[in-house]
Protein backbone atom coordinates (compact mmCIF):
# COMPACT_ATOMS: atom_id res chain seq x y z
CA UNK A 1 -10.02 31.64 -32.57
CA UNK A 2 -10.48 27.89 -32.45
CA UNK A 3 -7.78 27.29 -29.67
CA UNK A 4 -10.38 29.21 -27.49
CA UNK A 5 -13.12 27.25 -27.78
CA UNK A 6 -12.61 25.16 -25.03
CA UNK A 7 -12.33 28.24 -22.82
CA UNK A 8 -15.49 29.01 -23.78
CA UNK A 9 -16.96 26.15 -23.29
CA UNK A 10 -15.95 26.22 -19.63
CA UNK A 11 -16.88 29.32 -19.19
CA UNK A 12 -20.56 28.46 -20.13
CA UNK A 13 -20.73 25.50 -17.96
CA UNK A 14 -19.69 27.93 -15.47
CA UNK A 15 -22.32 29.88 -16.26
CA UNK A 16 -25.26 27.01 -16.15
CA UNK A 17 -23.97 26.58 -12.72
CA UNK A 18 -24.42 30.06 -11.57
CA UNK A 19 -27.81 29.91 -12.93
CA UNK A 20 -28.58 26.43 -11.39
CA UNK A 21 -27.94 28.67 -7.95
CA UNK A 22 -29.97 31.60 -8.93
CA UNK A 23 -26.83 33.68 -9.08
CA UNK A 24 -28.05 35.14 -12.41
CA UNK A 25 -25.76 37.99 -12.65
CA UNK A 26 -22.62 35.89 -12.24
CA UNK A 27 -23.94 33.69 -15.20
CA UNK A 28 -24.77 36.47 -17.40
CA UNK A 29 -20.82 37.35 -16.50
CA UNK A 30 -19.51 34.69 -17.73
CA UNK A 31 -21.90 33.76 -20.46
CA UNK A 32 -20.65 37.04 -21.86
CA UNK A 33 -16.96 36.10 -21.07
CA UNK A 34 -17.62 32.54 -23.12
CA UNK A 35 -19.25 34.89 -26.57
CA UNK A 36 -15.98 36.90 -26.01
CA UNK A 37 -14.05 33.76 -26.57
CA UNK A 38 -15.57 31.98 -28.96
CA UNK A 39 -19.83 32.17 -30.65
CA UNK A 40 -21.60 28.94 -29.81
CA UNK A 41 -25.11 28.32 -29.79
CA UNK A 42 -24.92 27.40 -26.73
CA UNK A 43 -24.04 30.27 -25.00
CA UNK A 44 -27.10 32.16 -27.21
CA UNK A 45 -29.78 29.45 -26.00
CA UNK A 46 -28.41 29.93 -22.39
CA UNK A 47 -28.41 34.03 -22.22
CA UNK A 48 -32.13 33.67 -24.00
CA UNK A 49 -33.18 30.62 -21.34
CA UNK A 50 -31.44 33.60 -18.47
CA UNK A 51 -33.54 36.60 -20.03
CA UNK A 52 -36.56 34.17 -20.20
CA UNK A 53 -35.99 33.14 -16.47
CA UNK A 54 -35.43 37.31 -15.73
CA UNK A 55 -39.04 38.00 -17.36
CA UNK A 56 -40.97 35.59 -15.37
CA UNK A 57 -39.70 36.87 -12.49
CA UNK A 58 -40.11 40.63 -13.02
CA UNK A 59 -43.67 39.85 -14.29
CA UNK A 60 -44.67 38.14 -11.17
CA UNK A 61 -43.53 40.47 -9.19
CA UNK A 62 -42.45 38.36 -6.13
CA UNK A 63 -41.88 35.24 -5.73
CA UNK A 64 -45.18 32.85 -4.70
CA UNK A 65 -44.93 31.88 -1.01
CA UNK A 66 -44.93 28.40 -1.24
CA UNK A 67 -41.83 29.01 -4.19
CA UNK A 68 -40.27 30.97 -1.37
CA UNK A 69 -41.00 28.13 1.52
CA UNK A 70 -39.65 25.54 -0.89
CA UNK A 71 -36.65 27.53 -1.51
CA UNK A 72 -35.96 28.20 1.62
CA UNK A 73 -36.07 24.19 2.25
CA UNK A 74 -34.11 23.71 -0.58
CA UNK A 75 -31.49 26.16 1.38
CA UNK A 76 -31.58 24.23 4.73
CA UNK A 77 -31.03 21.43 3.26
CA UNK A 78 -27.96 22.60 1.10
CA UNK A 79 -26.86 23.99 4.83
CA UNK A 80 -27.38 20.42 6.03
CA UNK A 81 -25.34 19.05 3.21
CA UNK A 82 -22.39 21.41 3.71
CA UNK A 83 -22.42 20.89 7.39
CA UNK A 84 -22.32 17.36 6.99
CA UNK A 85 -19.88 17.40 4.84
CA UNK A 86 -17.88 20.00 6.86
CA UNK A 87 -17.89 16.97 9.97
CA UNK A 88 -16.54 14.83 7.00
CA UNK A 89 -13.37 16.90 6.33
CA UNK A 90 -12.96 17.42 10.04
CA UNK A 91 -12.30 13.78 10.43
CA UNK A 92 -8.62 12.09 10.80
CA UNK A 93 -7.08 11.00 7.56
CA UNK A 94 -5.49 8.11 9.53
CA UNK A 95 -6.84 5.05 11.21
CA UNK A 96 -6.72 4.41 15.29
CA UNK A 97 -3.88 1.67 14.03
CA UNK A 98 -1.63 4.27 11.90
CA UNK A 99 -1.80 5.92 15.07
CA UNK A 100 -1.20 3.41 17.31
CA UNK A 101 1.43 1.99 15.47
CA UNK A 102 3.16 5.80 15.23
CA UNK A 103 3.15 5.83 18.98
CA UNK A 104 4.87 2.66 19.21
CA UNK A 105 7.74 3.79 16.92
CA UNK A 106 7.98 6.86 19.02
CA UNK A 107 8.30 4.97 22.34
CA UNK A 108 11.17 2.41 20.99
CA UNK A 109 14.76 3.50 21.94
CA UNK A 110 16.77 0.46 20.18
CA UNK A 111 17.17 0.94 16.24
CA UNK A 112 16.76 -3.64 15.79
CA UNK A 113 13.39 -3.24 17.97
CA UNK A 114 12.33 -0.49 15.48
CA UNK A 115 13.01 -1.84 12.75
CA UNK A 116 11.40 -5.31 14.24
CA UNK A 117 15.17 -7.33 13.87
CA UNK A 118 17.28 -9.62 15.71
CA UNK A 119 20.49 -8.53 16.65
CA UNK A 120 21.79 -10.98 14.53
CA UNK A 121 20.09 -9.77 11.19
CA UNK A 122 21.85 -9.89 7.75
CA UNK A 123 21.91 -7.05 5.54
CA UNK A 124 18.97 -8.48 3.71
CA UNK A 125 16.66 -8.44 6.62
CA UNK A 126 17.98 -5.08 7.71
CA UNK A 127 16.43 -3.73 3.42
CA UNK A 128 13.61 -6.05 3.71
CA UNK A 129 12.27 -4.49 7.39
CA UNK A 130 13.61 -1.51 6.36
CA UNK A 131 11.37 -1.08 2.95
CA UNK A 132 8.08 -2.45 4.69
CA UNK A 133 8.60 0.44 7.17
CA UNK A 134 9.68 3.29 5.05
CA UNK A 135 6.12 2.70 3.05
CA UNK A 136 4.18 2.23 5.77
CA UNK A 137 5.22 4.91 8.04
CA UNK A 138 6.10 7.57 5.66
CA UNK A 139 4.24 11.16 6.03
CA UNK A 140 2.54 11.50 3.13
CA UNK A 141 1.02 7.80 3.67
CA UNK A 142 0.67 7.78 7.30
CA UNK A 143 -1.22 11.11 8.74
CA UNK A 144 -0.79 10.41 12.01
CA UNK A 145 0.88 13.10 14.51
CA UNK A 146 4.36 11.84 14.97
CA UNK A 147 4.45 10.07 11.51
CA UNK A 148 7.40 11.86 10.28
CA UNK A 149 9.69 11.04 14.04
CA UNK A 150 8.22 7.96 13.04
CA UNK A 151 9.77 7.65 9.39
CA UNK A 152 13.08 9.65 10.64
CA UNK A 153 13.51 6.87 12.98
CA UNK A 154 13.23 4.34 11.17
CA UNK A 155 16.04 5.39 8.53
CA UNK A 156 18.46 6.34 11.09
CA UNK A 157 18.02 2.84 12.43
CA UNK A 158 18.21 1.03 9.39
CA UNK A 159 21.74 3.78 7.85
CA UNK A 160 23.52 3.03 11.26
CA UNK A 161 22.62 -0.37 11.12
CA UNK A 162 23.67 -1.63 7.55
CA UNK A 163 27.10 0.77 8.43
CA UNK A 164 29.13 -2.23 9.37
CA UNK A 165 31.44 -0.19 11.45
CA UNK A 166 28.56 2.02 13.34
CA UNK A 167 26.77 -1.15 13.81
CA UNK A 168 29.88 -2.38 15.35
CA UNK A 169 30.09 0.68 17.82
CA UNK A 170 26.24 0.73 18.57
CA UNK A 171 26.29 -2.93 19.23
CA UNK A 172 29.49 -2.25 21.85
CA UNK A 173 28.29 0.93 23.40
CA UNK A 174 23.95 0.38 23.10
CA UNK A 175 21.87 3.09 22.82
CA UNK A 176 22.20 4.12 26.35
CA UNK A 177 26.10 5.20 26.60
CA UNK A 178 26.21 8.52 27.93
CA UNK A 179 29.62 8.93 25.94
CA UNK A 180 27.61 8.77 23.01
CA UNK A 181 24.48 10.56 23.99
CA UNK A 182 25.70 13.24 26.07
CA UNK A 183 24.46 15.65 23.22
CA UNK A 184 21.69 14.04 22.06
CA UNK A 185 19.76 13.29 25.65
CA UNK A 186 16.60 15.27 24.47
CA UNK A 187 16.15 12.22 21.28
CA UNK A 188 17.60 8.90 21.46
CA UNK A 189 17.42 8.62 17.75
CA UNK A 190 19.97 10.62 17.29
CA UNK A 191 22.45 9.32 19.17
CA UNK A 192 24.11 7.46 16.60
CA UNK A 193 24.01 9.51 13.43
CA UNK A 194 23.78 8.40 10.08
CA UNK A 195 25.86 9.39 6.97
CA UNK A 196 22.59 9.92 4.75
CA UNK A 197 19.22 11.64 5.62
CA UNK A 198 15.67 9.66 5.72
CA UNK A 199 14.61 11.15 2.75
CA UNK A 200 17.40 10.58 0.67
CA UNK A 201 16.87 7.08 2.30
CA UNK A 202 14.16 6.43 1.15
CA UNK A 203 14.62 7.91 -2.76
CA UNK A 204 17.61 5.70 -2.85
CA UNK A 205 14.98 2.80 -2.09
CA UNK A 206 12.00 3.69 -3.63
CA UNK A 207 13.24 7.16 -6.68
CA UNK A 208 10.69 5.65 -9.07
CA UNK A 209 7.97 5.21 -7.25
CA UNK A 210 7.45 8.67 -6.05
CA UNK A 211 3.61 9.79 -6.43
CA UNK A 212 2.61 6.33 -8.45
CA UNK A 213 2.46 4.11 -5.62
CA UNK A 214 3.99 5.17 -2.55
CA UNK A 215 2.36 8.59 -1.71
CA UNK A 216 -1.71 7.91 -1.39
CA UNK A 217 -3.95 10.78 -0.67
CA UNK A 218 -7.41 10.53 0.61
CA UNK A 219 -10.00 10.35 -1.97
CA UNK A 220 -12.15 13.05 -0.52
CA UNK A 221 -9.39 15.53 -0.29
CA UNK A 222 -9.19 15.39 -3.60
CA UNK A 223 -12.60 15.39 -4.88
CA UNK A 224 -12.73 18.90 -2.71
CA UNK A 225 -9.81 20.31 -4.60
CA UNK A 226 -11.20 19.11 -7.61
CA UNK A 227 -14.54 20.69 -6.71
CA UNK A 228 -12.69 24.01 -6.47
CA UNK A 229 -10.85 23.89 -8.62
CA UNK A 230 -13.86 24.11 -10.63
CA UNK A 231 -15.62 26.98 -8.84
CA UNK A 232 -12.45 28.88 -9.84
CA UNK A 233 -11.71 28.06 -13.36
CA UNK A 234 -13.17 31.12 -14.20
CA UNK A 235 -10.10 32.84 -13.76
CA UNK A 236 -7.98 30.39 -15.28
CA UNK A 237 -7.76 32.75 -18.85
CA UNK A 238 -7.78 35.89 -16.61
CA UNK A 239 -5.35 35.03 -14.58
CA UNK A 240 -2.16 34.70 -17.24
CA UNK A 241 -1.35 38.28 -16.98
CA UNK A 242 -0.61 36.76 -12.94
CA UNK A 243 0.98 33.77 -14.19
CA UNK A 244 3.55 36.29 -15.55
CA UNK A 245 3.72 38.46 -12.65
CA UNK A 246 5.10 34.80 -10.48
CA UNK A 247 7.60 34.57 -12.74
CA UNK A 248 8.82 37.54 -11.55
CA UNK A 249 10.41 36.60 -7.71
CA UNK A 250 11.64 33.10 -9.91
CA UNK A 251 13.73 35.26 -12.46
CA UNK A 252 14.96 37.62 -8.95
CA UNK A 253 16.47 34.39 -7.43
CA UNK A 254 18.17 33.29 -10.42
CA UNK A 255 19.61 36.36 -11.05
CA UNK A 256 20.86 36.61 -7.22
CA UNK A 257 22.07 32.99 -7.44
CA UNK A 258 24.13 33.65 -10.50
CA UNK A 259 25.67 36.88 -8.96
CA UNK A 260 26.66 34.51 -6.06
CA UNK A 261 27.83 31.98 -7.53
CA UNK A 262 30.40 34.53 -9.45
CA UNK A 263 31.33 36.10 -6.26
CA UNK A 264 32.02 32.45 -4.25
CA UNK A 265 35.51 31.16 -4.94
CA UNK A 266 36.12 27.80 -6.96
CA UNK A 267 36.30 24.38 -4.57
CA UNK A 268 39.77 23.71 -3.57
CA UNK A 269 39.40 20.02 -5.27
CA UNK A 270 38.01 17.96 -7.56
CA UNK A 271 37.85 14.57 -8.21
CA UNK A 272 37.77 14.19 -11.75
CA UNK A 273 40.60 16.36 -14.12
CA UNK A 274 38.77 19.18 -15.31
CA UNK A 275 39.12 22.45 -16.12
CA UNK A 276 41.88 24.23 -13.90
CA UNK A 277 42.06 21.46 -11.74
CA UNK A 278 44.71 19.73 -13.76
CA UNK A 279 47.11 18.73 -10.46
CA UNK A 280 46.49 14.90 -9.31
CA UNK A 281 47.09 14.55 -5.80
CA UNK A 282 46.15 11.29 -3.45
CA UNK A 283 45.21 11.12 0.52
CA UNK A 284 47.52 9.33 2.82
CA UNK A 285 44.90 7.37 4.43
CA UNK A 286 42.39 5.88 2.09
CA UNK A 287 44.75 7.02 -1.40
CA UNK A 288 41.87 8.74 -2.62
CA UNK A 289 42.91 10.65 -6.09
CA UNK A 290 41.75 13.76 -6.26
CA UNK A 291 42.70 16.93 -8.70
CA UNK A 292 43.70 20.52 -7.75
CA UNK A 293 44.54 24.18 -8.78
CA UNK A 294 48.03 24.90 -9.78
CA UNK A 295 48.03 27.68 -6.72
CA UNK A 296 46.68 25.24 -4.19
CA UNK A 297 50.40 24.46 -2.57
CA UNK A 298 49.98 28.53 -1.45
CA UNK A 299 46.74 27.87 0.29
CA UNK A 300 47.05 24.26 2.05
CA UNK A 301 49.57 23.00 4.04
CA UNK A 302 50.54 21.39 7.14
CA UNK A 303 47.54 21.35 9.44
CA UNK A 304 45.01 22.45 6.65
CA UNK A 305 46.26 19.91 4.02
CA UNK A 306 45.15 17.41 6.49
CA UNK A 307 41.70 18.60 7.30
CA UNK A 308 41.10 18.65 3.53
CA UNK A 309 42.19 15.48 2.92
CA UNK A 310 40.14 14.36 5.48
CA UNK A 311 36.88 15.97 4.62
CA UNK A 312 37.95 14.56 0.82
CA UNK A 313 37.68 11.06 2.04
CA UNK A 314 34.47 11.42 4.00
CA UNK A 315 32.83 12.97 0.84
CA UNK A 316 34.35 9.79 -0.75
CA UNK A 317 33.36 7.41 1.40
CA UNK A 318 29.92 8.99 1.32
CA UNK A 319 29.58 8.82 -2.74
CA UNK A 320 30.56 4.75 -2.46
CA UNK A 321 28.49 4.14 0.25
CA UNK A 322 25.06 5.97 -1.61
CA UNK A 323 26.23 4.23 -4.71
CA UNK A 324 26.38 0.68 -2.80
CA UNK A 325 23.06 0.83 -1.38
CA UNK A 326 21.97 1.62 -5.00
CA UNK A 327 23.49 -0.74 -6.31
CA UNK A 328 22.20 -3.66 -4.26
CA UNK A 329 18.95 -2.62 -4.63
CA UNK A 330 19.10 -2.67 -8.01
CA UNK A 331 20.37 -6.17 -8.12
CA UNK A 332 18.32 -7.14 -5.48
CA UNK A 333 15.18 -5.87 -7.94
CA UNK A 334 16.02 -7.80 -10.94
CA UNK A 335 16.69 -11.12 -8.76
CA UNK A 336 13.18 -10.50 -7.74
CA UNK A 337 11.77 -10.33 -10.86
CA UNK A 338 13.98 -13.40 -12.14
CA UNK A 339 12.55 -15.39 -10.00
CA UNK A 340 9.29 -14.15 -9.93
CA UNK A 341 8.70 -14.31 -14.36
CA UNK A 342 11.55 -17.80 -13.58
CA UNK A 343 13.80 -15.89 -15.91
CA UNK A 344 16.84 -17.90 -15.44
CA UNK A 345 18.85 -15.05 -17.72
CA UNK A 346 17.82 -12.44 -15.50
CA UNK A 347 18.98 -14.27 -12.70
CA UNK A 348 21.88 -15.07 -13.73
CA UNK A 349 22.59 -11.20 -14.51
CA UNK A 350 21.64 -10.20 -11.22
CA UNK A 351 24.02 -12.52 -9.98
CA UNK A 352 27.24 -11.48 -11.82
CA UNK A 353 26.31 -7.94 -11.54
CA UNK A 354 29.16 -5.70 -10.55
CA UNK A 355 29.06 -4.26 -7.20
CA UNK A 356 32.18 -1.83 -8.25
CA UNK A 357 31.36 0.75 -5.30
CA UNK A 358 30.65 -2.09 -2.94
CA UNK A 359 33.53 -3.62 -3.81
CA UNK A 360 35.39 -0.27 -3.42
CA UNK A 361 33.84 0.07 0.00
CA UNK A 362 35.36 -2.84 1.33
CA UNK A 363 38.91 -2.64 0.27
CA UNK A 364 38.52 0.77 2.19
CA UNK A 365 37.62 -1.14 5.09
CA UNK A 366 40.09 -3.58 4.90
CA UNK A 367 42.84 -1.41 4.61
C-alpha cells in the first residue's frame, strides 16, 4: 500500500490542475483514482473544496456576467500565451552561423580545406581539426539542414586522410580524377572511401562523452516534453498492462533472430582457436593466423581460398587500424592531462605506452 503513495500523490496534483482549469469532472477522475491508491487527507480536502466549488455554482445558477467577461479574458489571453509560444517552437534551433558554416562544409570539395589543414599536416593536426569539427558540426548539436552531409564529410576527410596509403593516392590523383570518381560524380565526398563510418568515427573519438557533453538539446524543447509529460502522467499506472503488451513485438524478434541464427551456417574462420575451429592456417600476403573447421579443405580452394584470405586480411587490417586510432587517443588523453595537473608520472606513462596495434599496422605496411 505504501509503494503507492507517490502515485497518488500525482494523481492529486493532477487533479488540482484540472480544477485550476475548471475541468471539474477530470479532477473528480482522478481525485478518485489517487483514494484508490492510497487515503490522504489531501485528496478528502480537495474532493470537499470540488463539491464546495460544484454548490456555488449550481446555487447561482449562472455564472455573473462580469465572472463570464473576465473569464473569457482570462481565455484570450491563455490563447495569446499559447500562440506566442506556438511562434516560439516554430523558430530554428540553430543560429544564422551553424547555418552558414553547414553551407560552407557542403560547398568544399577537398577533404584538407574541410577539415581547415595544410597539405602538409601531421597526424596530430589531422585529430586535433578533426575533434573541433566532429563536435561542432555533429547533428544532434548542429540543427542546421545539411548538418549531417556536414558531419559525414568531415569524417571521411579526416579516415582517408590519417590512412597513410589513401592519403598517398588522394594526394597523387586529387579529388577531381575521373578514374576515381567515375561512380561517385553525384558526391565528391565519396570519392575516396573510408574504411570506418562517421559515426563509428566519432565514438572512437568521443564513446564517453555521449549525451554528457557532446549532444545539447534546446532548453525549451525540453521544458515542452517535460510539460507533457506531465499532462500525461495520469496514465503512467494505467498504462503497465501496455507496457506489457510492447514487450510483445521485442520477444517476436528475438525469437525470429534465434531461429535464424540456427538456420545460418557457422563462419568459415576464426581468428582465435575456439570451439570447432581448431585448424591454424596463415595468409600468404600479410601471414595473418587465422583458425578453421576440420571440413574447410572440402569447401575452399584454389580461387575461393584466395578471396577468403583476402577478405581475412581486410577484416584484419580493419580491427588494427580501429584499435590504433583508439589507442592514440587514449595516449594522447592522458598526455593532456599530464601536462595539464604537471603530472610528470602520467606523462611519462603516456609516453611509454604501447601502441601494439599501431605497431602491428606498420610492420604490415612495411612488408
Amino acid at each position: 500500500m505504501e509503494g503507492n503513495k507517490d502515485e497518488a500523490k500525482k494523481c492529486l496534483e493532477i487533479a488540482r490542475r484540472y480544477l485550476v482549469k475548471g475541468d471539474k469532472e477530470k479532477a473528480r477522475k482522478f481525485i478518485g483514482k489517487s483514494q484508490k491508491l492510497y487515503p490522504l487527507k489531501e485528496a478528502e480536502s480537495l474532493l470537499q473544496e470540488l463539491e464546495q466549488k460544484e454548490k456555488t455554482e449550481t446555487a447561482n445558477g449562472n455564472i455573473p456576467n462580469g465572472s463570464t467577461h473576465k473569464s473569457d479574458k482570462s481565455r484570450h489571453k491563455e490563447n495569446d500565451n499559447k500562440n506566442v509560444e506556438d511562434e516560439k517552437s516554430k523558430e530554428p534551433d540553430y543560429t544564422a552561423e551553424q547555418l552558414a558554416e553547414v553551407k560552407r562544409i557542403n560547398k568544399l570539395k577537398d577533404y584538407y580545406e574541410i577539415l581547415g589543414v595544410e597539405k602538409d599536416a601531421s597526424d596530430s593536426d589531422l585529430r586535433r581539426a578533426y575533434k573541433k569539427l566532429a563536435l561542432q558540426f555533429h547533428p544532434d548539436k548542429n540543427r542546421a539542414p545539411g548538418s549531417t552531409e556536414a558531419f559525414k564529410a568531415i569524417g571521411n576527410s579526416f579516415a582517408v586522410l590519417s590512412n597513410p596509403e589513401k592519403r598517398k593516392k588522394y594526394d597523387l590523383y586529387g579529388p577531381d580524377s575521373p578514374a576515381l570518381n567515375h561512380n561517385h560524380s553525384h558526391n565528391h565526398h565519396h570519392e575516396f572511401e573510408a574504411d570506418i563510418t562517421p559515426e563509428d568515427l566519432f565514438n572512437m573519438f568521443f564513446g564517453g562523452m555521449a549525451g554528457n557533453q557532446v549532444f545539447v538539446h534546446r532548453r525549451h524543447h525540453r521544458r515542452r516534453r517535460q510539460r507533457h509529460h506531465d499532462e500525461e502522467e495520469h496514465e503512467v499506472h494505467e498504462g503497465r498492462l501496455g507496457g506489457v503488451m510492447h514487450l510483445i513485438p521485442i520477444l517476436i524478434f528475438l525469437g525470429l533472430s534465434l531461429l535464424t541464427s540456427l538456420m545460418v551456417q557457422d563462419p568459415p574462420y576464426s581468428f582465435t582457436l575456439s570451439g570447432p575451429y581448431r585448424l591454424q592456417r596463415v595468409t600468404p600476403k600479410y601471414q595473418v593466423s587465422y583458425f578453421v573447421q576440420s571440413n574447410f579443405n572440402e569447401n575452399y580452394s584454389g580461387k575461393s581460398l584466395a578471396r577468403l584470405e583476402n577478405q581475412i586480411e581486410r577484416e584484419y587490417v580493419g580491427r588494427l587500424r580501429s584499435n590504433c586510432y583508439r589507442e592514440q587517443q587514449i595516449r594522447e588523453d592522458m598526455l593532456a592531462r599530464g601536462r595539464f595537473w604537471h603530472d610528470k608520472n602520467l606523462i611519462n606513462r603516456a609516453n611509454n605506452m604501447r601502441t601494439e596495434s599501431c605497431d602491428e599496422l606498420e610492420r604490415l605496411r612495411n612488408r
